[in-house]
C-alpha atoms as a PDB file:
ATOM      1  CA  UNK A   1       0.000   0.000   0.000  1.00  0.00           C
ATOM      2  CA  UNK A   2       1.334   3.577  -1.027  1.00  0.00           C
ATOM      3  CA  UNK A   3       1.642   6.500   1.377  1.00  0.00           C
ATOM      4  CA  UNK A   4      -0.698   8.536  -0.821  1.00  0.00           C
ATOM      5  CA  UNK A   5      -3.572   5.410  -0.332  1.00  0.00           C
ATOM      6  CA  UNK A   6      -2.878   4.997   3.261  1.00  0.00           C
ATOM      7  CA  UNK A   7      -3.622   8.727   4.404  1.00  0.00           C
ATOM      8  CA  UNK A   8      -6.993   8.126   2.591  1.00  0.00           C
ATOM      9  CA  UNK A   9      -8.365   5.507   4.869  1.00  0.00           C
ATOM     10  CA  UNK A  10     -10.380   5.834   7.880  1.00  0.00           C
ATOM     11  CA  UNK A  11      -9.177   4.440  11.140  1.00  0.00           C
ATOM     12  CA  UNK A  12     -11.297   1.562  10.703  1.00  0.00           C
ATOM     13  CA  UNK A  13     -10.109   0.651   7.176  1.00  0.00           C
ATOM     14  CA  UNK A  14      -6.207   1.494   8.399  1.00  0.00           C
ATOM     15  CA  UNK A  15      -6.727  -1.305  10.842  1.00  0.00           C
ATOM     16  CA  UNK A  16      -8.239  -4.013   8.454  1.00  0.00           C
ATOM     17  CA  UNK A  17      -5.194  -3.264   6.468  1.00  0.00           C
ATOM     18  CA  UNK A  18      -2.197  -3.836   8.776  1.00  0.00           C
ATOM     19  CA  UNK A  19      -4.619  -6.975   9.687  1.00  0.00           C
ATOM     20  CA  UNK A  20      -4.624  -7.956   6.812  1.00  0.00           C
ATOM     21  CA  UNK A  21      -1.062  -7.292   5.769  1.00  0.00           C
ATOM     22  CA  UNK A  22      -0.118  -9.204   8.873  1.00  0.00           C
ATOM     23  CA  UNK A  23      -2.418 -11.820   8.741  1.00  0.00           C
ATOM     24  CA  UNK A  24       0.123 -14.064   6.244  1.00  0.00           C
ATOM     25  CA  UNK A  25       3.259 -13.072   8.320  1.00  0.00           C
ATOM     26  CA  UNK A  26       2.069 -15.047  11.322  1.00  0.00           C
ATOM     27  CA  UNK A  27       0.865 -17.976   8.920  1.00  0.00           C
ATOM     28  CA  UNK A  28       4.236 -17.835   7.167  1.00  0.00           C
ATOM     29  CA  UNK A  29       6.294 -17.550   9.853  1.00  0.00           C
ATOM     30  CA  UNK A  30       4.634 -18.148  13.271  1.00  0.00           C
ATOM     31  CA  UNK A  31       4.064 -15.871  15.668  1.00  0.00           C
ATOM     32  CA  UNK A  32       7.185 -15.530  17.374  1.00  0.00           C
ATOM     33  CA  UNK A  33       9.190 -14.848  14.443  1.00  0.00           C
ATOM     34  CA  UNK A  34       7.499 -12.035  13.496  1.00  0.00           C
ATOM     35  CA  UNK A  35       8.124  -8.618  14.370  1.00  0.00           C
ATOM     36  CA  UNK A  36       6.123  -5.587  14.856  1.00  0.00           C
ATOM     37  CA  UNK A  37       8.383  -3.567  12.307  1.00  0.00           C
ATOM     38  CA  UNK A  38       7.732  -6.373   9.515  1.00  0.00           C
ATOM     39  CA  UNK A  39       4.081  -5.996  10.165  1.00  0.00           C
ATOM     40  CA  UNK A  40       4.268  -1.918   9.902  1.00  0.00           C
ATOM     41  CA  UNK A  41       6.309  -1.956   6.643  1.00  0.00           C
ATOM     42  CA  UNK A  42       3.863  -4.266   5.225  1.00  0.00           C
ATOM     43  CA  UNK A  43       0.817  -2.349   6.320  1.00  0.00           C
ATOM     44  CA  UNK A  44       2.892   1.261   5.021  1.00  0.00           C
ATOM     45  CA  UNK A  45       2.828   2.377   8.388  1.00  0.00           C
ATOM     46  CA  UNK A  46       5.218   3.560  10.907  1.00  0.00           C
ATOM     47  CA  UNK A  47       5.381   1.198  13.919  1.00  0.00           C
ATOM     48  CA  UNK A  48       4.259   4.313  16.644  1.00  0.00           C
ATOM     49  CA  UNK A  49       0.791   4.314  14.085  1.00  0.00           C
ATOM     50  CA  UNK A  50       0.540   1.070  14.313  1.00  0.00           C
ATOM     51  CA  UNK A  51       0.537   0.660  17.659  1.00  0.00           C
ATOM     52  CA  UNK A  52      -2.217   3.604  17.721  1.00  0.00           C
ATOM     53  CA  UNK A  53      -4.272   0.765  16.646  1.00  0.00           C
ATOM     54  CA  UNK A  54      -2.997  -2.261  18.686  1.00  0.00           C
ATOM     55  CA  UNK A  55      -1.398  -2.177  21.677  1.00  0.00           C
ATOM     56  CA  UNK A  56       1.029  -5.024  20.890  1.00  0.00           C
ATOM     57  CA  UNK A  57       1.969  -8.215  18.866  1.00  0.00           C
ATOM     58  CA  UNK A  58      -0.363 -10.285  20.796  1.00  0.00           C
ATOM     59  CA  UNK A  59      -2.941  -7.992  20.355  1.00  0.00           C
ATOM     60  CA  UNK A  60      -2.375  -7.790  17.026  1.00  0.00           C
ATOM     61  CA  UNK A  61      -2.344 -11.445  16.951  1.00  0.00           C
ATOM     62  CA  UNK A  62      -5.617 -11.690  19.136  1.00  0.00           C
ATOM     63  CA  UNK A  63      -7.540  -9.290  16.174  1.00  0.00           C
ATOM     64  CA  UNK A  64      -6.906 -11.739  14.125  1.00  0.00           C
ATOM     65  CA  UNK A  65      -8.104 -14.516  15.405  1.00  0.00           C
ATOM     66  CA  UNK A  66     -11.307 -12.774  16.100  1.00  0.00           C
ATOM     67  CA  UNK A  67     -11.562 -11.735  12.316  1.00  0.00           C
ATOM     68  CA  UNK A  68     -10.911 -14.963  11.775  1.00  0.00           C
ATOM     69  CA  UNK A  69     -13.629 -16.207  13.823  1.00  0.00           C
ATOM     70  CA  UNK A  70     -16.529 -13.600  12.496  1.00  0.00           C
ATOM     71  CA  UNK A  71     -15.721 -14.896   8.930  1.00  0.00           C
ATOM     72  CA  UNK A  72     -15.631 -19.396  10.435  1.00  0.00           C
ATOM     73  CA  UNK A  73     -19.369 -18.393  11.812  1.00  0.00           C
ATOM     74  CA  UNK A  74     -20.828 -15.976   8.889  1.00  0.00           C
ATOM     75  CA  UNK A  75     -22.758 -18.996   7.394  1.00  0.00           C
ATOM     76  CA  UNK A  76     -23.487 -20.601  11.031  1.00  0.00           C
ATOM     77  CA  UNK A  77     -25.872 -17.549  11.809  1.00  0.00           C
ATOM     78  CA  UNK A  78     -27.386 -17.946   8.268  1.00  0.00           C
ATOM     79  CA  UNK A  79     -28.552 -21.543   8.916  1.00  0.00           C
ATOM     80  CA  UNK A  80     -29.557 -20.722  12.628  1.00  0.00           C
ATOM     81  CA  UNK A  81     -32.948 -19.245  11.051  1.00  0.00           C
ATOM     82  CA  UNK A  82     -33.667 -22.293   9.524  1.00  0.00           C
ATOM     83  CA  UNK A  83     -35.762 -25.075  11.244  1.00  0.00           C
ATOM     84  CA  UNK A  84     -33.843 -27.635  13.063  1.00  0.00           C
ATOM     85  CA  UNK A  85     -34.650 -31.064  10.758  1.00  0.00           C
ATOM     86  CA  UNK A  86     -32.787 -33.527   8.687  1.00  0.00           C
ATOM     87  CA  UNK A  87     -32.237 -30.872   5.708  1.00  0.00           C
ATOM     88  CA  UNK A  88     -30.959 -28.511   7.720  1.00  0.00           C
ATOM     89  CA  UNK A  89     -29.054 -30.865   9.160  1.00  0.00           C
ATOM     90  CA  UNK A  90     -27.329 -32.160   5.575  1.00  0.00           C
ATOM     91  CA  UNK A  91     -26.994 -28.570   4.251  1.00  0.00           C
ATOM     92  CA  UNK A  92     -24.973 -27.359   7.422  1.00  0.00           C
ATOM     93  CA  UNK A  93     -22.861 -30.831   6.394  1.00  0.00           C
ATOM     94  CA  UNK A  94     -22.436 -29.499   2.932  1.00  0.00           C
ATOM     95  CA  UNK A  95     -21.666 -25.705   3.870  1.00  0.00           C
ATOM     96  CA  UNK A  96     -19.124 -26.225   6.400  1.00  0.00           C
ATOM     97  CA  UNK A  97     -17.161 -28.893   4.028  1.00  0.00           C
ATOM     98  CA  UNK A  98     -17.636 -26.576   1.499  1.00  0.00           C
ATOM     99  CA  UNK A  99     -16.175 -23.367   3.025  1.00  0.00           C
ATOM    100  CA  UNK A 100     -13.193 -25.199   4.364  1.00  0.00           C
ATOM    101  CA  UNK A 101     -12.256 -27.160   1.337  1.00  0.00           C
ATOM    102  CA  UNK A 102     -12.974 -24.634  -1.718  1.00  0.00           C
ATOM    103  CA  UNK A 103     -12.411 -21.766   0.716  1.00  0.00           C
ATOM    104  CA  UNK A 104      -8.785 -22.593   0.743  1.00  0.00           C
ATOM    105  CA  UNK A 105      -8.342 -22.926  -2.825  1.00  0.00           C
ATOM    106  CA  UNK A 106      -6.800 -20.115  -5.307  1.00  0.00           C
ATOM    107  CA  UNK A 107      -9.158 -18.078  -6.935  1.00  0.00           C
ATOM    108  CA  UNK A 108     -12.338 -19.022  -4.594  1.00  0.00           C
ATOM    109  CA  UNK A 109     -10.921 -17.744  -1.337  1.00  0.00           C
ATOM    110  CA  UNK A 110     -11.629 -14.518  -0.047  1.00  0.00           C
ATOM    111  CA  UNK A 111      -8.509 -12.446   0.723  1.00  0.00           C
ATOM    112  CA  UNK A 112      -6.599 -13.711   3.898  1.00  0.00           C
ATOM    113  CA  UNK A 113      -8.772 -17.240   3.971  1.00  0.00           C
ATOM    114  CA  UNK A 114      -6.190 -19.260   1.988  1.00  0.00           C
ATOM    115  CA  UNK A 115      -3.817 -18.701   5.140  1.00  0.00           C
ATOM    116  CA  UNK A 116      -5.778 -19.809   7.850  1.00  0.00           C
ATOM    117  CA  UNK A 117      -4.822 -23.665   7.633  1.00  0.00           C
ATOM    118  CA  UNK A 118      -1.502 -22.567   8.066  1.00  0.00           C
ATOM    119  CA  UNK A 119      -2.403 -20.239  11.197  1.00  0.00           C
ATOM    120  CA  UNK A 120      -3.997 -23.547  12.723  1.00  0.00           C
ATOM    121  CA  UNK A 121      -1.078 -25.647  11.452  1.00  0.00           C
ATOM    122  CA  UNK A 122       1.992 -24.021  13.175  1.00  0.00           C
ATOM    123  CA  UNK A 123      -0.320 -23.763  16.444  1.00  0.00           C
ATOM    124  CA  UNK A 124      -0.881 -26.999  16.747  1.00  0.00           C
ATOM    125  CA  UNK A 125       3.403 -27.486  16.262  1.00  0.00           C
ATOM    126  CA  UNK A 126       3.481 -25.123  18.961  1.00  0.00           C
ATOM    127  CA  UNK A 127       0.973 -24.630  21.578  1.00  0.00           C
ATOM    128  CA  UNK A 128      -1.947 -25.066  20.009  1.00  0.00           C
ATOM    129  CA  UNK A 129      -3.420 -22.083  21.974  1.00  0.00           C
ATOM    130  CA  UNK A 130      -4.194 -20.060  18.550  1.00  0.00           C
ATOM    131  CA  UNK A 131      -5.904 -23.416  16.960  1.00  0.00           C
ATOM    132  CA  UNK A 132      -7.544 -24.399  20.719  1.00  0.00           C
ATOM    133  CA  UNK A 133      -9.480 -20.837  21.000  1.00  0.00           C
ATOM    134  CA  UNK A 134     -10.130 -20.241  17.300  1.00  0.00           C
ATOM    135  CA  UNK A 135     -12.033 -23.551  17.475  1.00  0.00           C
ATOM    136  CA  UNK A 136     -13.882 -23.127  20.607  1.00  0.00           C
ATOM    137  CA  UNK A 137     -15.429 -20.056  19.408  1.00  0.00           C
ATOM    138  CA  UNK A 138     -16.173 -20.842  15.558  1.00  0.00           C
ATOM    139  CA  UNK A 139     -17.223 -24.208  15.885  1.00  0.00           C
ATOM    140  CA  UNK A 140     -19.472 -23.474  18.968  1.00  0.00           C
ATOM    141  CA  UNK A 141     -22.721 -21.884  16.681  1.00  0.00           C
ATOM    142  CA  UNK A 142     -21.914 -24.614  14.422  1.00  0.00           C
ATOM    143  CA  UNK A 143     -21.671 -27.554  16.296  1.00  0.00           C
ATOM    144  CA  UNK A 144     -24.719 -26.697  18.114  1.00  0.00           C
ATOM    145  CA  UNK A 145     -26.985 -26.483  15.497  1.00  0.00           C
ATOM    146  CA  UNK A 146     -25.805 -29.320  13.909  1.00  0.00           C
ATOM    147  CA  UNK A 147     -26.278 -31.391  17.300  1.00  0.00           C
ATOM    148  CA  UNK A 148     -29.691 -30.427  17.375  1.00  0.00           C
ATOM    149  CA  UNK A 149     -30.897 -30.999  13.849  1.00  0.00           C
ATOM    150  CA  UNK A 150     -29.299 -34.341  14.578  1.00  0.00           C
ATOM    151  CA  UNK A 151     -31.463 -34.723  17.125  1.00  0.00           C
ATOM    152  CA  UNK A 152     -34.494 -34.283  15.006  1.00  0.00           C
ATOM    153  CA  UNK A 153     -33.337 -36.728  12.417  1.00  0.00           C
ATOM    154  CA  UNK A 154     -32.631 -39.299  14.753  1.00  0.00           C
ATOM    155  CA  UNK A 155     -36.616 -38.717  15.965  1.00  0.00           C
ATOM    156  CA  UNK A 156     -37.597 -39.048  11.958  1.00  0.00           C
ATOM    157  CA  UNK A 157     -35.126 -42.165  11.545  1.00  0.00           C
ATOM    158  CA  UNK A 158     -32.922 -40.205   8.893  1.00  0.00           C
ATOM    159  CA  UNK A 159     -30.504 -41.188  11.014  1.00  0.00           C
ATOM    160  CA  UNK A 160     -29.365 -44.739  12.229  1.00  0.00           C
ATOM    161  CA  UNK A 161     -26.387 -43.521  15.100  1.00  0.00           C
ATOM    162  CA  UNK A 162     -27.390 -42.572  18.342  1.00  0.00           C
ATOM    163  CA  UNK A 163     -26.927 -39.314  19.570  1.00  0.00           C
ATOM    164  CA  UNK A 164     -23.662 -39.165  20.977  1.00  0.00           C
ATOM    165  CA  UNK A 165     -21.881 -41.059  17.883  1.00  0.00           C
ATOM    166  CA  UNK A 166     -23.450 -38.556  16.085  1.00  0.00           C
ATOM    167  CA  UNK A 167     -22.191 -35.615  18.024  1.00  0.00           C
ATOM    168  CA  UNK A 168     -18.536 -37.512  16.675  1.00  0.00           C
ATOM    169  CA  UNK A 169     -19.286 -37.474  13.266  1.00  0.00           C
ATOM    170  CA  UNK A 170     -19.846 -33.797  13.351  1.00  0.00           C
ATOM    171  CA  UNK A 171     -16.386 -33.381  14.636  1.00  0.00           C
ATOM    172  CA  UNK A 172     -14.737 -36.121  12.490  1.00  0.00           C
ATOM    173  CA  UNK A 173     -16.502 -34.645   9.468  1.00  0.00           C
ATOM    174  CA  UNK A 174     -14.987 -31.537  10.134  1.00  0.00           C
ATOM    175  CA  UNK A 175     -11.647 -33.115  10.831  1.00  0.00           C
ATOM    176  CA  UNK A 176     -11.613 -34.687   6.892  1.00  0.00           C
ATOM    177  CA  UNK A 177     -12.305 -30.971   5.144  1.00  0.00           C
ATOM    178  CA  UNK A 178      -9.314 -29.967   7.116  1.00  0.00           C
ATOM    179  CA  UNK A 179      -6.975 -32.557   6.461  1.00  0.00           C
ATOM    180  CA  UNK A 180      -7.823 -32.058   2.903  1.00  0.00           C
ATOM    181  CA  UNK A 181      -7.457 -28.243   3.555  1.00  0.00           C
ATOM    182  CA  UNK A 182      -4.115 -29.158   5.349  1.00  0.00           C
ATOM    183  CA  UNK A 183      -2.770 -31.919   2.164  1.00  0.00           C
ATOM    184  CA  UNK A 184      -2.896 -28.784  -0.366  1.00  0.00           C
ATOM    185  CA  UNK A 185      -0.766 -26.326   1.502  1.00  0.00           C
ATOM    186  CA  UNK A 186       2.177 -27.192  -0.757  1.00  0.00           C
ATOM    187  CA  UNK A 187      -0.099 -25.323  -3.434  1.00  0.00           C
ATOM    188  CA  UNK A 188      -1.231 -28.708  -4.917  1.00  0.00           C
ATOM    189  CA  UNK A 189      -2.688 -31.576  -3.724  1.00  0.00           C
ATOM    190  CA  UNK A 190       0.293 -34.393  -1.926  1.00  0.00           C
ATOM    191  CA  UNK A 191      -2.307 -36.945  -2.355  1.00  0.00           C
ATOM    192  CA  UNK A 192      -3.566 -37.812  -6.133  1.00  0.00           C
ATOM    193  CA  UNK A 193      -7.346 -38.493  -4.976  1.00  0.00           C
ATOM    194  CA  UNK A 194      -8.769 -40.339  -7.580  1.00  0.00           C
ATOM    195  CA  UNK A 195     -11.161 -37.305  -9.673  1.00  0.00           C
ATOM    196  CA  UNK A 196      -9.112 -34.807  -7.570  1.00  0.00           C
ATOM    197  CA  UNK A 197      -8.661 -32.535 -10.525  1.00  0.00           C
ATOM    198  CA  UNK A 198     -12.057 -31.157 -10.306  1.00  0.00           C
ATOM    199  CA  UNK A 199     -12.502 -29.926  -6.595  1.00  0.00           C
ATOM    200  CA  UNK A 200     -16.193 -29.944  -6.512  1.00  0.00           C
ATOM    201  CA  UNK A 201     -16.301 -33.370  -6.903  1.00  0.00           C
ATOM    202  CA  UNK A 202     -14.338 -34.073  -4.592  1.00  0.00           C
ATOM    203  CA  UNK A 203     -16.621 -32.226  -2.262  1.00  0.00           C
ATOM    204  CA  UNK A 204     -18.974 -34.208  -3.260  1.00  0.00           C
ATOM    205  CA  UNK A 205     -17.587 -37.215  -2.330  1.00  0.00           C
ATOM    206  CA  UNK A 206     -16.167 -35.705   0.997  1.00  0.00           C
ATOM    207  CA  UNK A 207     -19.809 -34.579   2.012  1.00  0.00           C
ATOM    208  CA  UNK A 208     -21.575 -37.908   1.179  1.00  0.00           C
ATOM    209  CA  UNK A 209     -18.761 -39.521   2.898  1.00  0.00           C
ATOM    210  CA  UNK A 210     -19.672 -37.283   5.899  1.00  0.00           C
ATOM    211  CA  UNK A 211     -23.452 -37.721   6.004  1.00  0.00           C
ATOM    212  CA  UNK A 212     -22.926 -41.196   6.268  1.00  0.00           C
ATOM    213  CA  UNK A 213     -20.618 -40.834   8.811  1.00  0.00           C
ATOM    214  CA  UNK A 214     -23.092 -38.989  10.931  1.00  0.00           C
ATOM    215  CA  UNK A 215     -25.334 -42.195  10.572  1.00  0.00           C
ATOM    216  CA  UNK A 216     -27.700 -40.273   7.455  1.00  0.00           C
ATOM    217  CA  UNK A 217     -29.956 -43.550   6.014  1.00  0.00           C
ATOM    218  CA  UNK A 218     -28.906 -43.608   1.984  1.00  0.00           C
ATOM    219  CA  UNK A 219     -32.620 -42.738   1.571  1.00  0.00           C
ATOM    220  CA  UNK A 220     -32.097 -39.237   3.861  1.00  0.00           C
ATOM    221  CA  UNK A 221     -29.074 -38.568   2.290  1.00  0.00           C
ATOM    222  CA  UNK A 222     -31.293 -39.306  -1.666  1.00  0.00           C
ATOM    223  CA  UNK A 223     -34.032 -37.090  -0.509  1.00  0.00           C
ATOM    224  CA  UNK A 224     -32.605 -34.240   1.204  1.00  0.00           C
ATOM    225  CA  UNK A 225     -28.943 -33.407  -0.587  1.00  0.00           C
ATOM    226  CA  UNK A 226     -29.402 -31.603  -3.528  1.00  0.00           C
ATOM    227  CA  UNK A 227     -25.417 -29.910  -4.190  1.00  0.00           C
ATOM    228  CA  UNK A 228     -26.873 -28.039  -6.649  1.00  0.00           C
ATOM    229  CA  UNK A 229     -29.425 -26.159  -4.823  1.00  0.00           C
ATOM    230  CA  UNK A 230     -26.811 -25.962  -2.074  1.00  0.00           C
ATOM    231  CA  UNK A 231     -24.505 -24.483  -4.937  1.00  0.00           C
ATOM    232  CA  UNK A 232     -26.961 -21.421  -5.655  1.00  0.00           C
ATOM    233  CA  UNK A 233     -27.959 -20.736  -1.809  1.00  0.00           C
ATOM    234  CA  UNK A 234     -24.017 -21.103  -0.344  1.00  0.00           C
ATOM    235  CA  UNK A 235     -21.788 -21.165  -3.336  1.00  0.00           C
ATOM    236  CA  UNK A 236     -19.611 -18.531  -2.156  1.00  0.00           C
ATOM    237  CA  UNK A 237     -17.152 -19.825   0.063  1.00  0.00           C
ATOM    238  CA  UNK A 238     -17.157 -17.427   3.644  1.00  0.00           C
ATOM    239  CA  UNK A 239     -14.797 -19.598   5.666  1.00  0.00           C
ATOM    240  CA  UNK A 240     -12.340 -22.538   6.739  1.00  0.00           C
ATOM    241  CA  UNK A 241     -11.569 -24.847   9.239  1.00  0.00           C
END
């Protein structure tokens, strides 16, 4: 960013920029290695201005994990207004897989989002306190509507697990869109999935794989997915992991 384009911002927009400028420092490097002057020259700013905005590293640090979080749960208030049930239930599946996998793909990402498995990554080399509170907060309005559509299908008999294997499968659902998140962080795939070239297919797979794992009868999973409805409501990819 030039001089002239940094004295135009507002205060507001100044900070999403040295957030965002430092956003793939820390997922590059880690948190310790990174210094407040690195963050300031790639923001444009002095280092006095930008601690006008954030008291510190950690705080800096902190921001971003909370921006981080606002964009993880966008989609999770979207599907709160719908009606706990089996559909809901299967299009929450097919959101979340689809915001972590496609959301961390070049060219579908929104800016910053293609760094984030790398911010949970290094955490959990170090830590894990960055990857520990980033998922207790953005999996939280997730995981709880999810646990209570599941609890509806189970009623219908859409699904044949009982509750608490179910409450598993949300997690180990999750846990699949990351590791595939996590396997193209060289900038390609490692592994040579079978149809991996075209990466909604390989949702595709990844989410019926899912739904069965939460216990989903074939028949629930037949009647209520419908990827390309889900494609038109949710295409858009707002998160990952």
């Amino acid at each position: 960013m030039n001089a002239a384009a940094s004295d135009r911002l507002t205060g507001e927009e100044r900070r999403e920029a040295i957030l965002a400028a430092a956003l793939p420092l820390f997922a590059s490097k880690g948190f310790d290695a990174v210094t407040t002057r690195e963050v300031a020259e790639a923001s444009g700013v002095s280092e006095a201005l930008l601690y006008r905005h954030f008291a510190g590293k950690r705080a800096l640090y902190d921001a971003i994990q909370h921006s981080c979080v606002i964009r993880a749960t966008a989609d999770a208030q979207r599907l709160e207004s719908l009606p706990d049930s089996t559909s809901t239930l299967v299009l929450a599946t097919y959101v979340l897989l689809r915001n972590i996998q496609l959301g961390s793909l070049p060219g579908e990402a929104q800016p910053g989002e293609t760094e984030m498995p790398r911010l949970i990554l290094r955490s959990l080399l170090t830590d894990g306190a960055f990857a520990r509170a980033f998922m207790q907060a953005a999996a939280a309005p997730w995981q709880a509507k999810m646990e209570r559509c599941a609890a509806v299908a189970i009623a219908a008999g859409d699904i044949e697990n009982d509750l608490e294997t179910t409450h598993l499968g949300v997690w180990f659902t999750h846990h699949v869109a990351a590791a595939l998140a996590f396997f193209r962080l060289p900038g390609q795939s490692v592994i040579d999935y079978p149809g991996g070239a075209d990466p909604e297919r390989l949702l595709d797979q990844s989410v019926r794989f899912g739904l069965r794992g939460l216990g989903l009868t074939r028949a629930a999973i037949a009647t209520h997915y419908n990827p390309q409805a889900f494609a038109v409501l949710f295409g858009t990819a707002a998160s990952h992991t």
